[in-house]
C-alpha atoms as a PDB file:
ATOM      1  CA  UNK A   1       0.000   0.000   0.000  1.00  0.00           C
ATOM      2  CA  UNK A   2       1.381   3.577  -1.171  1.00  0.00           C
ATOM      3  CA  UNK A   3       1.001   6.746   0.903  1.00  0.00           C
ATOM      4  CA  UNK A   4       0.478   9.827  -1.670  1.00  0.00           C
ATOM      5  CA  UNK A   5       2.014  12.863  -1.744  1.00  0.00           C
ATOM      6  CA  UNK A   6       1.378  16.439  -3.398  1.00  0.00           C
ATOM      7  CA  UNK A   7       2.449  14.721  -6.846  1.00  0.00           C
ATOM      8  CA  UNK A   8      -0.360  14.366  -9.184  1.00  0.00           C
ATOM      9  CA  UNK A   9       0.571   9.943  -9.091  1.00  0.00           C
ATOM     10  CA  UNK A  10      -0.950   7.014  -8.458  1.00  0.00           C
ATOM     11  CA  UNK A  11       1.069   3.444  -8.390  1.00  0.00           C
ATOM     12  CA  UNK A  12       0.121   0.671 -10.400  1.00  0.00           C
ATOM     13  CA  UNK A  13      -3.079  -0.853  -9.998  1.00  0.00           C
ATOM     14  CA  UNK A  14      -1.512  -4.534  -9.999  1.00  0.00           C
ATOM     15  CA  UNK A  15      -0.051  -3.264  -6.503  1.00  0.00           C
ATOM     16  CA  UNK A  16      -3.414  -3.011  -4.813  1.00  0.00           C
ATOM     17  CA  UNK A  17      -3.947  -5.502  -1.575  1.00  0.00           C
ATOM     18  CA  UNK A  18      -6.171  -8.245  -1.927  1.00  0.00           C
ATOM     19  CA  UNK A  19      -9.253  -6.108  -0.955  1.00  0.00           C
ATOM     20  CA  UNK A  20      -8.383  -3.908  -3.353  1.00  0.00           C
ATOM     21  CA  UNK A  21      -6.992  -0.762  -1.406  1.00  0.00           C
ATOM     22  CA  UNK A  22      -4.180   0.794  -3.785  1.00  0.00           C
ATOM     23  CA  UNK A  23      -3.107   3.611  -1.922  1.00  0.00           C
ATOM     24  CA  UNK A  24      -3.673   6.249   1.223  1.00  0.00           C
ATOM     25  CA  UNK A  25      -3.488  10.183   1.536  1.00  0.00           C
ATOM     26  CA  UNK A  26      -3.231  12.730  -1.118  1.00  0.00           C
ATOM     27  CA  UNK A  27      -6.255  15.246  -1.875  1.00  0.00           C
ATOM     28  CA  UNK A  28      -9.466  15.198  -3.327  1.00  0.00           C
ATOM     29  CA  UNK A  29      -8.969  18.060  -6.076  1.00  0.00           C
ATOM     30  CA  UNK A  30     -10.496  17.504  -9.227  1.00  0.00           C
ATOM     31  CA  UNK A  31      -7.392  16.838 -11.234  1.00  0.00           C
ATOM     32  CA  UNK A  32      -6.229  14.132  -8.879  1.00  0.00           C
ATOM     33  CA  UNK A  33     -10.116  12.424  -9.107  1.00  0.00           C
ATOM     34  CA  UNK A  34      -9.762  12.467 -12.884  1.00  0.00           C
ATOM     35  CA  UNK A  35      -6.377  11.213 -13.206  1.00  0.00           C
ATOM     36  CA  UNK A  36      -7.344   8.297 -10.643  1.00  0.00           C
ATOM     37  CA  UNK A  37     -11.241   7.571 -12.277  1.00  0.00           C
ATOM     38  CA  UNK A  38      -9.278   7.608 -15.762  1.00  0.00           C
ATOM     39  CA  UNK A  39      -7.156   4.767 -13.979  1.00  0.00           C
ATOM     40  CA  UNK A  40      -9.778   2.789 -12.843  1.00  0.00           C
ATOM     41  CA  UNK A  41      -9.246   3.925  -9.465  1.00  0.00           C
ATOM     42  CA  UNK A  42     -11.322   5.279  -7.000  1.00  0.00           C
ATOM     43  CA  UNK A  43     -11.970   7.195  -3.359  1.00  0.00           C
ATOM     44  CA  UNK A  44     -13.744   5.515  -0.515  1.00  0.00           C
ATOM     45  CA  UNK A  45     -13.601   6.185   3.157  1.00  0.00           C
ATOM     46  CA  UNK A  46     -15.151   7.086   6.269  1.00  0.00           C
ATOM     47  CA  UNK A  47     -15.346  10.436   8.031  1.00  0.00           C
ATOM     48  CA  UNK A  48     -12.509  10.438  10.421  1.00  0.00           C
ATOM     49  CA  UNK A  49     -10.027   8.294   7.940  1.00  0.00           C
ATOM     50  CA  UNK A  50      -7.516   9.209   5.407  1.00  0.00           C
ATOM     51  CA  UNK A  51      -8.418   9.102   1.884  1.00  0.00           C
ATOM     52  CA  UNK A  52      -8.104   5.953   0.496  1.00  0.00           C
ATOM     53  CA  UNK A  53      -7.621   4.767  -3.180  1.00  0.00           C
ATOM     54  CA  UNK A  54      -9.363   1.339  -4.559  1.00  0.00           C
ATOM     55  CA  UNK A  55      -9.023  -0.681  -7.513  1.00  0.00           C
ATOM     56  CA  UNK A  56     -10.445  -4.202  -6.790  1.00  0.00           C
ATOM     57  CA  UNK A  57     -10.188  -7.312  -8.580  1.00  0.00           C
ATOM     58  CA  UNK A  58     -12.362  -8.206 -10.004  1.00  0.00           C
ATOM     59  CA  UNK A  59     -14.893  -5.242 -10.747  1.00  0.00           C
ATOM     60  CA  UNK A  60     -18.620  -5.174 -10.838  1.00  0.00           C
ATOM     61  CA  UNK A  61     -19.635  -3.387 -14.066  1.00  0.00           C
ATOM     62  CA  UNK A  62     -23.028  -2.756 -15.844  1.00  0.00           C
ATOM     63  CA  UNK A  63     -23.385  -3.016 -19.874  1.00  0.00           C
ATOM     64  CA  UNK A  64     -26.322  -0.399 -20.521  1.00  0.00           C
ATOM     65  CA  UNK A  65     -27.752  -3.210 -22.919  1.00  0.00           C
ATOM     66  CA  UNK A  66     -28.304  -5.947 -20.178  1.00  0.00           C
ATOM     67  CA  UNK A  67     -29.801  -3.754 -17.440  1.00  0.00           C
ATOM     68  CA  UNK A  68     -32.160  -6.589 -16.094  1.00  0.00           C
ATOM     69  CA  UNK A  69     -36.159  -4.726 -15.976  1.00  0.00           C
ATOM     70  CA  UNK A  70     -38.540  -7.080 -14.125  1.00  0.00           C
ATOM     71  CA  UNK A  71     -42.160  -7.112 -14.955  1.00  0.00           C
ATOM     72  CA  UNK A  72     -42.978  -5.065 -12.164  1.00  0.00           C
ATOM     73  CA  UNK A  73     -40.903  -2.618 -13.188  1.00  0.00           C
ATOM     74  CA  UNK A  74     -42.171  -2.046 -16.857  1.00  0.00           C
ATOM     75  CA  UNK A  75     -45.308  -1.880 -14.919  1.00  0.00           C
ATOM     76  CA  UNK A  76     -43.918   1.326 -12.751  1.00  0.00           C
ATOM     77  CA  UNK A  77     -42.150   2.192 -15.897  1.00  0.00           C
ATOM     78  CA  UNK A  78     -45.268   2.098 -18.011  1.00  0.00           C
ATOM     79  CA  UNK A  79     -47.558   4.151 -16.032  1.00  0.00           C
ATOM     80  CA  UNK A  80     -45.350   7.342 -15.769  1.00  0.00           C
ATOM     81  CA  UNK A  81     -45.969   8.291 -12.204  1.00  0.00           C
ATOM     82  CA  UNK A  82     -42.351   9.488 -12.304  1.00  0.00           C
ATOM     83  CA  UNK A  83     -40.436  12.162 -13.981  1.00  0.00           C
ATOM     84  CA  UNK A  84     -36.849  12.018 -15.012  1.00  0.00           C
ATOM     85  CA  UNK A  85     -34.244  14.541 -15.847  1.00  0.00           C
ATOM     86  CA  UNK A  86     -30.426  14.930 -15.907  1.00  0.00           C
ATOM     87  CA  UNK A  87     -28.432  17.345 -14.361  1.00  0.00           C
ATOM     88  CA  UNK A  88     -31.102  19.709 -12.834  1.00  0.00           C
ATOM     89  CA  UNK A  89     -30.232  18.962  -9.079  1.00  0.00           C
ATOM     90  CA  UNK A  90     -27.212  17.814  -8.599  1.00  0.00           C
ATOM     91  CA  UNK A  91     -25.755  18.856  -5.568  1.00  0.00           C
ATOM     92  CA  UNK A  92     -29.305  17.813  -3.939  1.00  0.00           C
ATOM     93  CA  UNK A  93     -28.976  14.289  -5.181  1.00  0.00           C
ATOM     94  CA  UNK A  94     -25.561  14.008  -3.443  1.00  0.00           C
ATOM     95  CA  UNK A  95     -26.405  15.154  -0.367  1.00  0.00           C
ATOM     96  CA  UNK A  96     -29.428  12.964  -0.235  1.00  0.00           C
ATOM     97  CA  UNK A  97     -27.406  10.089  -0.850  1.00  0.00           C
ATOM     98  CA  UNK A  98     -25.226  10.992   1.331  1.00  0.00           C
ATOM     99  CA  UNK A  99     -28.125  10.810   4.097  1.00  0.00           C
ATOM    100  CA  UNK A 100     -29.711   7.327   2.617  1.00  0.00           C
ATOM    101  CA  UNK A 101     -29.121   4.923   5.522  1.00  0.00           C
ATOM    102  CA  UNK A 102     -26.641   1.841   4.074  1.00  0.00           C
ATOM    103  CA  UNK A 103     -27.744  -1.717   5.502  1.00  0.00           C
ATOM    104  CA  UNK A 104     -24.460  -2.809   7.621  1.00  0.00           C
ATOM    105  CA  UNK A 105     -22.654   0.875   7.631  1.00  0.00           C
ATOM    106  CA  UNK A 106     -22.988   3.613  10.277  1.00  0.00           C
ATOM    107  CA  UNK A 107     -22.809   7.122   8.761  1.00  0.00           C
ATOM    108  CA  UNK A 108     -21.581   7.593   5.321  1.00  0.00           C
ATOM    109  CA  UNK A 109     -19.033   7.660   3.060  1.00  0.00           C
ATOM    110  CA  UNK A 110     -19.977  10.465   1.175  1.00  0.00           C
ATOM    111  CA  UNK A 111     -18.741  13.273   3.478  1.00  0.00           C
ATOM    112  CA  UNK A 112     -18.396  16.972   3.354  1.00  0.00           C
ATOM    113  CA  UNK A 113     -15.103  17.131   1.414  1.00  0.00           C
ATOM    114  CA  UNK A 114     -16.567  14.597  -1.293  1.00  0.00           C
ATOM    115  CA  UNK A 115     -20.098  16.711  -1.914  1.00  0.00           C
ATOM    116  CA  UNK A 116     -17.504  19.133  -2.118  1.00  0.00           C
ATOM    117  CA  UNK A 117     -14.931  17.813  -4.709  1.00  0.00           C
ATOM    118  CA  UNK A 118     -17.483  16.274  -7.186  1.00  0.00           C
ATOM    119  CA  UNK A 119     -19.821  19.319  -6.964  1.00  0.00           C
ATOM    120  CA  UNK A 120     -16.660  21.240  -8.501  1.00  0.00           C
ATOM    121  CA  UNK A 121     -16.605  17.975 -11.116  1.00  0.00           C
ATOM    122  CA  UNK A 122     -20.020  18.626 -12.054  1.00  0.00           C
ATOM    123  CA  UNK A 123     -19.252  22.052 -12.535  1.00  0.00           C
ATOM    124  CA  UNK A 124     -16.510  21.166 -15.000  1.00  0.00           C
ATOM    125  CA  UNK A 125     -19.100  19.238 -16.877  1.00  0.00           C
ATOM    126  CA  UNK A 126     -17.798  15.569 -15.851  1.00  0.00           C
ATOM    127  CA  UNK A 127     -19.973  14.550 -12.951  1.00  0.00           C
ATOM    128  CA  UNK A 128     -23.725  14.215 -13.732  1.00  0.00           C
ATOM    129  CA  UNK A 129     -27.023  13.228 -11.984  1.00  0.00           C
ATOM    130  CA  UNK A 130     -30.258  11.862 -13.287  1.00  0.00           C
ATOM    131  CA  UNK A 131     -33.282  13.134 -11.055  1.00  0.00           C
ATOM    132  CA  UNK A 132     -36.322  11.438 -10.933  1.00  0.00           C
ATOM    133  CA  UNK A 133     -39.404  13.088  -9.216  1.00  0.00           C
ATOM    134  CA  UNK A 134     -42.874  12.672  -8.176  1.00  0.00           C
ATOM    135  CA  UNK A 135     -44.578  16.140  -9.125  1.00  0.00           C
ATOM    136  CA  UNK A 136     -42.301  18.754  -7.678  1.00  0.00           C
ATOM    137  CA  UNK A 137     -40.533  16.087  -5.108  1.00  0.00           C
ATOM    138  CA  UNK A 138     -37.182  14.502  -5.272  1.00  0.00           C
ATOM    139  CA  UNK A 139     -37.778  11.037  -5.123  1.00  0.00           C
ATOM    140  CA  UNK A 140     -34.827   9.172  -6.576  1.00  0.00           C
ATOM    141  CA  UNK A 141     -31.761   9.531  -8.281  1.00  0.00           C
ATOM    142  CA  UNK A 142     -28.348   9.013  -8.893  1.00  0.00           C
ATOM    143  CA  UNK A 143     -24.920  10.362  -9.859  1.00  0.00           C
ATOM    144  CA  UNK A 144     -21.071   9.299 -11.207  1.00  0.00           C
ATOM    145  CA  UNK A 145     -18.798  10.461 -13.227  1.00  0.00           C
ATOM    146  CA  UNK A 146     -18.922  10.678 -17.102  1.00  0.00           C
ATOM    147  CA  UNK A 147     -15.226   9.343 -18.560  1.00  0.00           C
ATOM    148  CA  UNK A 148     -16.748   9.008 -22.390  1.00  0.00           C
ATOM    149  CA  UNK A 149     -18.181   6.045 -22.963  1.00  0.00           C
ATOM    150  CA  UNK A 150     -17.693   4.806 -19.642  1.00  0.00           C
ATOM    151  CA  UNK A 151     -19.785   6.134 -16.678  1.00  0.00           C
ATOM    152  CA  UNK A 152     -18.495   5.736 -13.276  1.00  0.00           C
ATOM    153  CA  UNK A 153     -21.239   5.732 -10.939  1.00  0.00           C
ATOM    154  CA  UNK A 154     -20.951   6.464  -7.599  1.00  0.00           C
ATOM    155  CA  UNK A 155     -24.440   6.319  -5.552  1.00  0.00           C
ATOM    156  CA  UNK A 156     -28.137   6.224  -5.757  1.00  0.00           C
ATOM    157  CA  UNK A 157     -31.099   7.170  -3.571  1.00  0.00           C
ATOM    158  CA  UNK A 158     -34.896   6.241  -3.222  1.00  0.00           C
ATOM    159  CA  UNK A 159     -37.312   8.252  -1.426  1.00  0.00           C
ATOM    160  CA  UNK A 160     -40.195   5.679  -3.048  1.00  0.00           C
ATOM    161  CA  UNK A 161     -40.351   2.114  -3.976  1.00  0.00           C
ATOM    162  CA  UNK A 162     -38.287   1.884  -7.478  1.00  0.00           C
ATOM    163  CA  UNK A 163     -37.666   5.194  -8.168  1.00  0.00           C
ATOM    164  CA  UNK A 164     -33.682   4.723  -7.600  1.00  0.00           C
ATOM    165  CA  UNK A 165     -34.052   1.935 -10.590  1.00  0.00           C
ATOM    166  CA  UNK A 166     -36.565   4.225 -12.412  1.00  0.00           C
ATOM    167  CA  UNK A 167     -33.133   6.733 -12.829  1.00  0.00           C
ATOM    168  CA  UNK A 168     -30.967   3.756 -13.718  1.00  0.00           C
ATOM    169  CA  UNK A 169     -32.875   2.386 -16.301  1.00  0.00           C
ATOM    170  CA  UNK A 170     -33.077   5.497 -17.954  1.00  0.00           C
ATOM    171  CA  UNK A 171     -29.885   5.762 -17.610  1.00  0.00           C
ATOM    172  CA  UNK A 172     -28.944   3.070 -19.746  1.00  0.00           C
ATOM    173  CA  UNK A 173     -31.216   3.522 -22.138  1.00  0.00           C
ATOM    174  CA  UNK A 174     -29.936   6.378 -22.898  1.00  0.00           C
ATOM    175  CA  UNK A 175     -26.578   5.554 -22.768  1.00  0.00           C
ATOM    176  CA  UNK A 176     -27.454   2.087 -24.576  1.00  0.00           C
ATOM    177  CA  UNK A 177     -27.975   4.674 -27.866  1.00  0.00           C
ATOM    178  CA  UNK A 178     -25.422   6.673 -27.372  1.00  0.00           C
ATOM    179  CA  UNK A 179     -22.776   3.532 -27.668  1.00  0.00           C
ATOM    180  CA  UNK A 180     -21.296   3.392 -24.078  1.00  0.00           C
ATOM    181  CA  UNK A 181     -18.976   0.564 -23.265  1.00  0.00           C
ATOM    182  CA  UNK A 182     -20.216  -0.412 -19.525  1.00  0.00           C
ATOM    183  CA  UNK A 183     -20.800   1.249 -16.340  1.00  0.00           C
ATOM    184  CA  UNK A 184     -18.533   1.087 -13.395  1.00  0.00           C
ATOM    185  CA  UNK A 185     -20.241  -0.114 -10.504  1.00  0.00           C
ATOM    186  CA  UNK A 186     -16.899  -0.622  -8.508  1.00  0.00           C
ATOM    187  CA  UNK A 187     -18.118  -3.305  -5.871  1.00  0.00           C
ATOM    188  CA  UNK A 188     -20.234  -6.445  -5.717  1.00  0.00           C
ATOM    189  CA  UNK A 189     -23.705  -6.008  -3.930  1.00  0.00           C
ATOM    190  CA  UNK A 190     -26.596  -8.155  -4.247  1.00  0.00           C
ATOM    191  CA  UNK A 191     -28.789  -5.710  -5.206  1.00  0.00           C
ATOM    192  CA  UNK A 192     -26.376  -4.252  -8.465  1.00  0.00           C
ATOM    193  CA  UNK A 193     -26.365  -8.004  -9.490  1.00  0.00           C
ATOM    194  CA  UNK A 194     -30.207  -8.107  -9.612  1.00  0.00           C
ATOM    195  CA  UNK A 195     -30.344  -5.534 -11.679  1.00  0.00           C
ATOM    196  CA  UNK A 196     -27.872  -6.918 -14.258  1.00  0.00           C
ATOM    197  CA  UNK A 197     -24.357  -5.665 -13.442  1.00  0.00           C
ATOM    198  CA  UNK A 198     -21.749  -8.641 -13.193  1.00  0.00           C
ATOM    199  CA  UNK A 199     -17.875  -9.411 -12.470  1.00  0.00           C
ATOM    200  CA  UNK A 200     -15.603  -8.146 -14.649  1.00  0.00           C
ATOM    201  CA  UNK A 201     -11.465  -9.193 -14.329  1.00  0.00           C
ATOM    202  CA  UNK A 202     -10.025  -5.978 -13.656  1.00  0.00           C
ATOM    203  CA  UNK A 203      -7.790  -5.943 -16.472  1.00  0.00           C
ATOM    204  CA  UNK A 204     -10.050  -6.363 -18.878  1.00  0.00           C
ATOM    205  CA  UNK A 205     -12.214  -3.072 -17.361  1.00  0.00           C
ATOM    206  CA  UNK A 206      -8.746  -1.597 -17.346  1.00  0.00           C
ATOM    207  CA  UNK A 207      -8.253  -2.610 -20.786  1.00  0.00           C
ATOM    208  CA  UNK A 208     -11.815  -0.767 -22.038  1.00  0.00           C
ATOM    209  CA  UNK A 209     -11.009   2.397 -19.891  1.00  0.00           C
ATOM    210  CA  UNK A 210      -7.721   3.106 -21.943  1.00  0.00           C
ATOM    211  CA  UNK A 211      -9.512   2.128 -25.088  1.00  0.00           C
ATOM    212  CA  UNK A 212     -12.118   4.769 -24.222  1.00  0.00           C
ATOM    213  CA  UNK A 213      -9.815   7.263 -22.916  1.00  0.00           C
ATOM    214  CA  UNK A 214      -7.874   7.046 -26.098  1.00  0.00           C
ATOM    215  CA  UNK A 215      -6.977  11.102 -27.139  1.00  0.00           C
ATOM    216  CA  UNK A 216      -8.401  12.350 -24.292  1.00  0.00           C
ATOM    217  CA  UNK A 217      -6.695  14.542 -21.488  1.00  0.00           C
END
């Protein structure tokens, strides 16, 4: 495990622990998040602990085309009780999931300093949110990072049955036309795996981020 300094580095991902954990320290300014998310590397940690950089083995990822939509769902879908839209609130999506409770974790890992750093992101036009509301309510949503072509998400929230789905669905529909590789969904859960994401060697997600970071800064 690497402790990071001022320098704008990261050590190779093949030097992660078993768990995943790559490195520890360094800053959350935008030009260190991009270098590491263009890396396949990523921030996670609680409140009163050092920043700390993972890269797991293997990854969980999401191809916008196999996004798994139960019956139920095209029901909900179907109906249009909900409304969605991108990018119109997100610094309240963050902060609400930041306050969803997390089965098995107490607080959050989305502190202060993060709403900060990826509010600046989504001012530079790289993070993004897709809202989904029930008249004039903020019901759902989520947010990530946009890489081109490969959309890092981060977290979602539901204030009503299905409406954090709802967001992701549309999602990758959307992103289904527009010819994205995959989504990053970083870590195994139960619940990403119901709704279609699967294992990925990390290599090979490695291997599609530098293809789709090809020419880019």
């Amino acid at each position: 495990m690497t402790f990071l300094d001022d320098r704008l580095i990261f050590p190779p991902v093949e030097m992660a622990n078993p768990e995943g954990l790559l490195a520890v320290g360094g800053d959350l300014m935008p030009e260190r998040l991009i270098l590491a998310y263009r890396n396949g590397i990523f921030p996670w940690f609680n409140e009163d602990s050092l920043i700390l950089w993972w890269c797991p083995d293997p990854r969980m990822v999401l191809f916008p085309s196999k996004v798994r939509i139960s019956k139920s769902m095209r029901n909900t879908l179907n109906r249009g009780h909900f409304k969605i839209t991108k990018d119109k609130a997100f610094e309240k999506v963050i902060q609400e999931c930041s306050n969803a409770p997390r089965p098995g974790q107490q607080g959050t890992w989305i502190t202060q300093k993060m709403i900060d750093a990826y509010v600046q992101l989504f001012k530079q036009g790289i993070a993004h949110s897709y809202e989904v509301w029930q008249g004039e309510k903020l019901v759902g949503g989520l947010y990530g990072l946009d890489l081109g072509h490969v959309f890092c998400g981060e977290s979602m929230f539901s204030k009503e049955n299905n409406a954090s789905k709802v967001a992701l669905i549309h999602m990758c529909r959307e992103m289904e036309k527009e010819n994205y590789s995959l989504i990053d969904c970083q870590l195994h859960t139960p619940h990403l795996e119901s709704l279609g994401a699967e294992l990925m060697p990390r290599a090979d997600y490695l291997s599609i981020l530098k293809r789709e970071n090809k020419g880019r800064i």
